[in-house]
N, C-alpha and C. Protein backbone atom coordinates (compact mmCIF):
# COMPACT_ATOMS: atom_id res chain seq x y z
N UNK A 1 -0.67 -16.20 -11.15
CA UNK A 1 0.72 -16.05 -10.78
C UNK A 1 0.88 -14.76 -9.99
N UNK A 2 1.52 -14.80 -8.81
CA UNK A 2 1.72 -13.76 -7.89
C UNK A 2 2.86 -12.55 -8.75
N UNK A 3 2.58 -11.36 -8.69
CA UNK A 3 2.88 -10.61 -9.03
C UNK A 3 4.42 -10.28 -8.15
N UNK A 4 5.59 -9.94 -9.13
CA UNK A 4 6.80 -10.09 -8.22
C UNK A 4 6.91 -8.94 -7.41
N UNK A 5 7.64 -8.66 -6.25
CA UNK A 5 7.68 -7.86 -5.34
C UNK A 5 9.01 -7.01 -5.93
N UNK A 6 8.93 -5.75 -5.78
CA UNK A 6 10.15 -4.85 -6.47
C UNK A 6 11.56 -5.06 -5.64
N UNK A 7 12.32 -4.98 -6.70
CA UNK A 7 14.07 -5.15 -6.50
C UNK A 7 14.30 -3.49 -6.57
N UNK A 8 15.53 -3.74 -6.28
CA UNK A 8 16.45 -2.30 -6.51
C UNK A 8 17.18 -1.46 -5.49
N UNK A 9 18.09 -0.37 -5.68
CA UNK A 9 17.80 0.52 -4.19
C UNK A 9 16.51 1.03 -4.12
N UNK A 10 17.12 1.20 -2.79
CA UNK A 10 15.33 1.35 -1.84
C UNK A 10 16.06 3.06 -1.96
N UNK A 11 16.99 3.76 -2.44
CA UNK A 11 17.23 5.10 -1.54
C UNK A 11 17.01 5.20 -2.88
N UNK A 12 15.88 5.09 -4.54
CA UNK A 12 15.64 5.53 -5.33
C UNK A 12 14.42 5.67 -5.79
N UNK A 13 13.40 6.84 -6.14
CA UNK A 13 12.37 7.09 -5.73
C UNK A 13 11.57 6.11 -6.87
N UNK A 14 11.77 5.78 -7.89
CA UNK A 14 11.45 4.66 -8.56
C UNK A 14 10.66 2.97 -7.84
N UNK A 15 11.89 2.85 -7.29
CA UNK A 15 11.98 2.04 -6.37
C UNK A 15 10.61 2.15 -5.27
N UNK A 16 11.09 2.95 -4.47
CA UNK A 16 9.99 3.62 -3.74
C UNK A 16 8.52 3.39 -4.30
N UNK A 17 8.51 3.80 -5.25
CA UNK A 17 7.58 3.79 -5.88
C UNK A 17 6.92 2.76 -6.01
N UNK A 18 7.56 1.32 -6.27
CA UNK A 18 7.07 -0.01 -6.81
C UNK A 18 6.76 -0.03 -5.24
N UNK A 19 7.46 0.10 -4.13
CA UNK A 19 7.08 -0.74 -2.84
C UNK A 19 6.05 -0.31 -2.25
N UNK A 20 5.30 1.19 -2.73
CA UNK A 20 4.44 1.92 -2.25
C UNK A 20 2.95 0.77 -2.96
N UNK A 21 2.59 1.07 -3.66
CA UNK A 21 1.92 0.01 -4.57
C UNK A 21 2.02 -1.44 -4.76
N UNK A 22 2.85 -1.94 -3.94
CA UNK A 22 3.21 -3.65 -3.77
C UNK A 22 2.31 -3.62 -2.24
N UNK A 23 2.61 -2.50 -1.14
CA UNK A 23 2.45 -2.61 -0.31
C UNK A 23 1.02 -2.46 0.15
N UNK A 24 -0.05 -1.22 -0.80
CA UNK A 24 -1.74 -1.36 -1.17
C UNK A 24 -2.07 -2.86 -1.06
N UNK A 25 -1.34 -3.17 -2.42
CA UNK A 25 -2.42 -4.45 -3.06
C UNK A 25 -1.26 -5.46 -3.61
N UNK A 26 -0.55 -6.07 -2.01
CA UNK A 26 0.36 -7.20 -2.25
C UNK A 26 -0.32 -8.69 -2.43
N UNK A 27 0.21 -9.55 -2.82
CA UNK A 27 -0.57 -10.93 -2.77
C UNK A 27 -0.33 -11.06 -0.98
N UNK A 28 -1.24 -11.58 -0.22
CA UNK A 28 -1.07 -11.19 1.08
C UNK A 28 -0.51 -12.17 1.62
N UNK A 29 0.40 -12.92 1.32
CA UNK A 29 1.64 -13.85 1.94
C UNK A 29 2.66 -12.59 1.39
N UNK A 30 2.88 -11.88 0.61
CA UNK A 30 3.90 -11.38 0.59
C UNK A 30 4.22 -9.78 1.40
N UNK A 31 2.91 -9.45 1.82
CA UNK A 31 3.10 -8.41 2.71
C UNK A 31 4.05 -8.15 3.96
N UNK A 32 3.73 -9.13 4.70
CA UNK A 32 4.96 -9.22 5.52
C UNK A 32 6.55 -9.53 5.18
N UNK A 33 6.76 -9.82 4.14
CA UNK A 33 8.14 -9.77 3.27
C UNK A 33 8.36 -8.44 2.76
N UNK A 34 7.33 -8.01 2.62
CA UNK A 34 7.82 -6.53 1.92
C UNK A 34 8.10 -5.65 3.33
N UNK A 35 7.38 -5.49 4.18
CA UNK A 35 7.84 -5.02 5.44
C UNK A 35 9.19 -5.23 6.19
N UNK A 36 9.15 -6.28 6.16
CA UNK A 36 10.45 -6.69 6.74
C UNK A 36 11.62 -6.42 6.04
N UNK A 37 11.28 -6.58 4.56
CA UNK A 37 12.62 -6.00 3.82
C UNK A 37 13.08 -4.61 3.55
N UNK A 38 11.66 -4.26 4.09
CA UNK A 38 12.26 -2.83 3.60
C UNK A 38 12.07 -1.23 4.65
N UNK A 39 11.71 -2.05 5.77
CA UNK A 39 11.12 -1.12 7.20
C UNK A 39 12.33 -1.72 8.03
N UNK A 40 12.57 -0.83 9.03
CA UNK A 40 13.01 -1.29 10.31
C UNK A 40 11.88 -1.01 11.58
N UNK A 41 12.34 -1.82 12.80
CA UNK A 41 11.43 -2.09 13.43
C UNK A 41 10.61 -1.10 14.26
N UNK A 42 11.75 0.57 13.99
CA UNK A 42 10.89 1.91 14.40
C UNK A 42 10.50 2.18 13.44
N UNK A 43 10.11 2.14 12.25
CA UNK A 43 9.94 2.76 11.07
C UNK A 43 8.11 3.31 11.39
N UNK A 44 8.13 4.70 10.42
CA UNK A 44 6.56 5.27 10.54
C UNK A 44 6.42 5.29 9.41
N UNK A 45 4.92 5.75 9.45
CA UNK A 45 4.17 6.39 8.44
C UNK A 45 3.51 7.61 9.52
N UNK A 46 3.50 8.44 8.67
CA UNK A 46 2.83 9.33 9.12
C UNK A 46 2.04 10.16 7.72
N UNK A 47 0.88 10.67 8.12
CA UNK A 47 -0.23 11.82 6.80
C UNK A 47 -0.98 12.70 7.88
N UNK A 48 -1.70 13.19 7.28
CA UNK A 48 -2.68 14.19 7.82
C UNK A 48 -3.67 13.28 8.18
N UNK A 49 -4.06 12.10 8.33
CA UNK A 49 -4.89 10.97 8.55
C UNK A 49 -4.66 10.01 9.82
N UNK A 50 -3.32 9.60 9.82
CA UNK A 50 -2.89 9.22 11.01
C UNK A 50 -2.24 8.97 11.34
N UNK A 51 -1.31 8.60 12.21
CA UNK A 51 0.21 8.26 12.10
C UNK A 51 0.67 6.34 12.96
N UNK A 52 1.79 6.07 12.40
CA UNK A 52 1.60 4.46 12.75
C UNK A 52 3.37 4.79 13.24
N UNK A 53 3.30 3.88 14.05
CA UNK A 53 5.25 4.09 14.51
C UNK A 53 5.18 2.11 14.74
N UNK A 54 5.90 1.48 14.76
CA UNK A 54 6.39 0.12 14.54
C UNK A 54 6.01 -0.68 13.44
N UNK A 55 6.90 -1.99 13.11
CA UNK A 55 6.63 -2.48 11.66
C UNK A 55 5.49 -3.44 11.95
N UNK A 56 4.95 -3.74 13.43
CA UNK A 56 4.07 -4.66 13.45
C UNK A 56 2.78 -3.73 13.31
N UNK A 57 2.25 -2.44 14.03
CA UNK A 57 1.14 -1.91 13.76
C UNK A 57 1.19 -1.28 11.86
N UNK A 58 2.27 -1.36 11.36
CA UNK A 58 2.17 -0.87 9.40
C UNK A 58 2.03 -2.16 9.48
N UNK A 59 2.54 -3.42 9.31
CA UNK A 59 1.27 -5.05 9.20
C UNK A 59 0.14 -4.68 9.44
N UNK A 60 -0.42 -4.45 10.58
CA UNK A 60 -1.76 -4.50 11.27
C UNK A 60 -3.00 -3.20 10.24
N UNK A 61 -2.14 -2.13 9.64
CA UNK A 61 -2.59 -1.40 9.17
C UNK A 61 -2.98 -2.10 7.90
N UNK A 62 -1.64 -2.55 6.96
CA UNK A 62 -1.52 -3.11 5.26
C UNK A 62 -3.09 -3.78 5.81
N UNK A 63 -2.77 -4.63 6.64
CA UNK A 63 -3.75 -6.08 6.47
C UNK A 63 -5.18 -5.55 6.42
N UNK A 64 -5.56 -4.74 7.64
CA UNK A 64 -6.92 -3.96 7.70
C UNK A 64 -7.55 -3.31 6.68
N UNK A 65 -6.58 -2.55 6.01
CA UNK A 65 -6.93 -1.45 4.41
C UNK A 65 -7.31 -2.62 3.41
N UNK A 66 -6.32 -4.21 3.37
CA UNK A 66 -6.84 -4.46 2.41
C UNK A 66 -8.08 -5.49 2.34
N UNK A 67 -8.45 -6.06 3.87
CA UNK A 67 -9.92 -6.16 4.29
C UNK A 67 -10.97 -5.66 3.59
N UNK A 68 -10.92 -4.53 3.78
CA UNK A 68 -11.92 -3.54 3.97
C UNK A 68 -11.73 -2.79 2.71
N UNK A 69 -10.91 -2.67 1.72
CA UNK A 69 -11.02 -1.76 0.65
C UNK A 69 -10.57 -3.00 -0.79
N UNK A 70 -10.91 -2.64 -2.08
CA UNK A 70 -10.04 -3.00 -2.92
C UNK A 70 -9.64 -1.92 -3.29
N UNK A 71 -8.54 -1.65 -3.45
CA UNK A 71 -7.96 -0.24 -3.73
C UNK A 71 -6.95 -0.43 -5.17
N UNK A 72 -7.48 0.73 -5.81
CA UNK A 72 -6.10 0.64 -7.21
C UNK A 72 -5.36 2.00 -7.17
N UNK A 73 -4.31 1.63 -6.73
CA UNK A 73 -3.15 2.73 -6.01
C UNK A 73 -2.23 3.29 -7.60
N UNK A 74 -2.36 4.61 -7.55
CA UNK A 74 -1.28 5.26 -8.42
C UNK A 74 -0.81 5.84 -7.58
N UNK A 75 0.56 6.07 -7.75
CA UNK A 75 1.90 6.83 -7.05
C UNK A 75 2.21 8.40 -8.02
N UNK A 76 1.52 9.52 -7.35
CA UNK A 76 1.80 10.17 -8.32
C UNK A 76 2.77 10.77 -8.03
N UNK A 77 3.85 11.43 -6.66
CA UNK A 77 5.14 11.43 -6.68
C UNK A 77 5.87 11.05 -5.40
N UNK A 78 7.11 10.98 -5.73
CA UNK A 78 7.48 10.02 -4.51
C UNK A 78 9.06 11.18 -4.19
N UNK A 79 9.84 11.13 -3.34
CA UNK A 79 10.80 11.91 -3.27
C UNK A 79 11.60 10.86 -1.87
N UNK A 80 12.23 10.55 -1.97
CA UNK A 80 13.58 10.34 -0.87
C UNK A 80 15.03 11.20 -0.60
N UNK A 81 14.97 10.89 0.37
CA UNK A 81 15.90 11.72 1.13
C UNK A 81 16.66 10.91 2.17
N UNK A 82 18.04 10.22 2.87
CA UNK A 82 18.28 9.54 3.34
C UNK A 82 17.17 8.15 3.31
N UNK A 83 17.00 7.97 4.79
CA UNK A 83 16.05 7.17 5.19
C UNK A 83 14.56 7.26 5.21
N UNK A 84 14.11 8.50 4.43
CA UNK A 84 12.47 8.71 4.45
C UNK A 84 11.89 8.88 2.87
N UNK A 85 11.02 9.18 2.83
CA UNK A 85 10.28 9.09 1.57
C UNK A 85 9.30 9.69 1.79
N UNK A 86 9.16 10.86 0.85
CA UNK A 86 7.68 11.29 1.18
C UNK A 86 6.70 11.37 -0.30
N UNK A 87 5.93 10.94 0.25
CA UNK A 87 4.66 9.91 -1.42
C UNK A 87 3.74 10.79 -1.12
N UNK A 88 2.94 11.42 -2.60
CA UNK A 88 1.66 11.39 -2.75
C UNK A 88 0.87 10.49 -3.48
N UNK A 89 -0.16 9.27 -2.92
CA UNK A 89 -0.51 8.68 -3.26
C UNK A 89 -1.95 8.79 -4.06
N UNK A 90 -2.44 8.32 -5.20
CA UNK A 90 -3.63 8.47 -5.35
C UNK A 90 -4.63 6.98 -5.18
N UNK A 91 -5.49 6.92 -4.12
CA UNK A 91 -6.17 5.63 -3.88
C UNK A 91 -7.85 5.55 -4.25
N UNK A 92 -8.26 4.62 -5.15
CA UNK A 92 -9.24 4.57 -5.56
C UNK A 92 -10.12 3.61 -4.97
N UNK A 93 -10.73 3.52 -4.31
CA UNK A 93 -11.05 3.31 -2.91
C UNK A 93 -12.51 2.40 -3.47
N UNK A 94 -12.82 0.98 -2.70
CA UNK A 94 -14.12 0.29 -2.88
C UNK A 94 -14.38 -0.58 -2.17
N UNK A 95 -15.46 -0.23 -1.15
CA UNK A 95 -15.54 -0.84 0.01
C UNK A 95 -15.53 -2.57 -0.30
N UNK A 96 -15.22 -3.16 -0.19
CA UNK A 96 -14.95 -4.79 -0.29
C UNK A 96 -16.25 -5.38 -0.39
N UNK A 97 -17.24 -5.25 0.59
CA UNK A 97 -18.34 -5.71 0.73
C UNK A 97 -19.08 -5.58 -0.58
N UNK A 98 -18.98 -4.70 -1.53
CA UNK A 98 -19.32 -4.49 -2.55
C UNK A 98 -19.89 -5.63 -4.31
N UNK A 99 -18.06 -6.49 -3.33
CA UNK A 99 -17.88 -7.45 -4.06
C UNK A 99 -18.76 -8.86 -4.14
N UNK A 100 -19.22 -8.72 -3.01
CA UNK A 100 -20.40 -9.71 -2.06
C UNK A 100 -21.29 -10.10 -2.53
N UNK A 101 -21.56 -11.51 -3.34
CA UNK A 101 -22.30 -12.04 -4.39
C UNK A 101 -24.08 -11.44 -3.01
N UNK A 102 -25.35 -11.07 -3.73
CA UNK A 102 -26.56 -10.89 -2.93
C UNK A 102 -27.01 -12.10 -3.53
N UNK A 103 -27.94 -12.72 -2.09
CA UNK A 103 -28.70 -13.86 -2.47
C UNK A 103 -29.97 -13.71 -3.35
N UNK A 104 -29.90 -14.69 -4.87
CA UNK A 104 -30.89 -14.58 -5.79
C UNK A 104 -30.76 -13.88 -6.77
N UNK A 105 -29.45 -12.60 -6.57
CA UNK A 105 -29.17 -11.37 -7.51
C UNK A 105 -27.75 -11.65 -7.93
N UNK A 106 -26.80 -11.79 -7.40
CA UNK A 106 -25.52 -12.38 -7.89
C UNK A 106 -25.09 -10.81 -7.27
N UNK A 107 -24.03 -10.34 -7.99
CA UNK A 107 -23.30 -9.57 -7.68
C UNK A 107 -23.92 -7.72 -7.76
N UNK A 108 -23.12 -6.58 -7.54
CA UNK A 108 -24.41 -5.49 -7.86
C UNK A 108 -23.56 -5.46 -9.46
N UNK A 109 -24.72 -4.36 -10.27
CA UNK A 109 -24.14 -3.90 -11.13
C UNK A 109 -23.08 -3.16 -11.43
N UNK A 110 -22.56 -3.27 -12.43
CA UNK A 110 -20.81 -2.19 -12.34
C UNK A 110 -21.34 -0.48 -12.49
N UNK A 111 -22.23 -0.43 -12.41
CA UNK A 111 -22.76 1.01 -12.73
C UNK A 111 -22.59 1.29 -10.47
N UNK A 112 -23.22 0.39 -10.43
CA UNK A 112 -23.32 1.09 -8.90
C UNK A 112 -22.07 0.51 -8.07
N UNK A 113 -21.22 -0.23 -8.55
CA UNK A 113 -19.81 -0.29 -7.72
C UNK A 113 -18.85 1.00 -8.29
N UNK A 114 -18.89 1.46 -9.56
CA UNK A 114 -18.45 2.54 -10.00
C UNK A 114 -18.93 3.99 -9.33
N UNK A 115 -19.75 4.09 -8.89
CA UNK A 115 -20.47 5.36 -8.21
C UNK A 115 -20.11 4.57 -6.61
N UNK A 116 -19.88 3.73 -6.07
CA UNK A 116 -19.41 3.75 -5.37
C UNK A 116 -17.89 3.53 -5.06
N UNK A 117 -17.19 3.73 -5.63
CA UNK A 117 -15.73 4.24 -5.44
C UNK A 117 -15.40 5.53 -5.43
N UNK A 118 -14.52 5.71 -4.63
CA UNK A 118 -13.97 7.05 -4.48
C UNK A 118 -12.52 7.25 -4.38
N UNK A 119 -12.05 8.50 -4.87
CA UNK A 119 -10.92 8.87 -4.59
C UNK A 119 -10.23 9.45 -3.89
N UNK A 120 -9.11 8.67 -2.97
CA UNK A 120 -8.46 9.64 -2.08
C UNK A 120 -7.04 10.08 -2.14
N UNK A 121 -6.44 10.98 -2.25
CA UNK A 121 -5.43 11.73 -2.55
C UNK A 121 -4.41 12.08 -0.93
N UNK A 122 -3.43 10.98 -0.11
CA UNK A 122 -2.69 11.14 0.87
C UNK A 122 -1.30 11.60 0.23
N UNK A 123 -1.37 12.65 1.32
CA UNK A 123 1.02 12.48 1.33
C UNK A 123 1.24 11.62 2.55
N UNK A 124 2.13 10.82 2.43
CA UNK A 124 2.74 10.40 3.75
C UNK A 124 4.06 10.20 3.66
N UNK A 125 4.57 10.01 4.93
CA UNK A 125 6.05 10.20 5.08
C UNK A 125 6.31 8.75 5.87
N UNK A 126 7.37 8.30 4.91
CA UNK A 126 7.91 6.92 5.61
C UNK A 126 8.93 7.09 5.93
N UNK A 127 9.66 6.06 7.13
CA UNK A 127 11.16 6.72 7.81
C UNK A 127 10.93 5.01 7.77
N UNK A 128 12.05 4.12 6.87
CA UNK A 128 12.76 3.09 6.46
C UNK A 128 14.32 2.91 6.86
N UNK A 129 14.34 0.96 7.01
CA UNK A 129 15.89 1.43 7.39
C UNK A 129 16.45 0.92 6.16
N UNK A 130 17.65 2.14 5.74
CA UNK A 130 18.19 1.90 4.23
C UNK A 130 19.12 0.67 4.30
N UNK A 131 18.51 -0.72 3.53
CA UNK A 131 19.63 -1.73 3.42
C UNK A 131 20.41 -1.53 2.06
N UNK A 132 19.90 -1.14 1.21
CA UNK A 132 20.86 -0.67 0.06
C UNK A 132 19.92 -1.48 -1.03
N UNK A 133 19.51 -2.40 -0.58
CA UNK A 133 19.02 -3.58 -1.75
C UNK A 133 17.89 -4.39 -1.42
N UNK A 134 16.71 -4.31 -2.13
CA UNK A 134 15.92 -5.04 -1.97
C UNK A 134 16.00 -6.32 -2.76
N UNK A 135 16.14 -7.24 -2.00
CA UNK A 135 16.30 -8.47 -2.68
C UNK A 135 15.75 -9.36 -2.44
N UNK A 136 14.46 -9.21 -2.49
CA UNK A 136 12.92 -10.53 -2.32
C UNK A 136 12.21 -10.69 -3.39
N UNK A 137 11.56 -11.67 -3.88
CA UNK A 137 10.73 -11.83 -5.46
C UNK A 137 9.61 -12.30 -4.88
């Protein structure tokens, strides 16, 4: 069962919070619902990593990260202010390929997918357009 996508105001850092972590590791039909409900079509991200300006390249981004990583996202603080939000995220990072049954061996051991994860620690700043209400499940 798909995990529900967060309700609430979006101008409450709670809130914020659920969409930051829906938006890591959404069921991926619902990614583009969460975008759309809760970005406008200039909306950024920006970190010390890189910066994204339209809601189609943050798609192009969600979709790529979750390719390529399984990630288990904690939100350790979030702060809003009008229309922006600025998150420090904590991402526990595992290259996907990882998961990749080897022929004859099955999968690797959890000892060496564990030593291969890592942790990465971003702030970023989102500029959203405030509808008042998120109202998608």
């Amino acid at each position: 069962m798909a995990a529900a996508v967060p309700r609430g105001d979006v101008t409450q850092p709670e809130v914020i919070k659920e969409i930051l972590e829906a938006l890591c590791r959404p069921p991926k039909d619902r990614l583009r619902a969460a975008l759309d409900s809760h970005f406008s079509e200039n909306a950024t991200l920006k970190s010390a990593l890189f910066q994204v300006q339209g809601r189609e390249k943050l798609y192009q981004l969600f979709r790529a990260w979750q390719a390529a990583f399984d990630d288990r996202v904690q939100v350790l603080d979030v702060a809003v202010h009008g229309s922006k939000a600025l998150a420090r995220v904590r991402h526990n990072l595992q290259p996907r390929i990882l998961n990749a049954p080897l022929p004859g061996v099955g999968g690797l051991p959890g000892w060496a997918k564990r030593a291969a994860t890592f942790p990465l620690i971003v702030a970023a700043e989102f500029t959203f357009e405030v509808r008042g209400r998120a109202d998608y499940v």
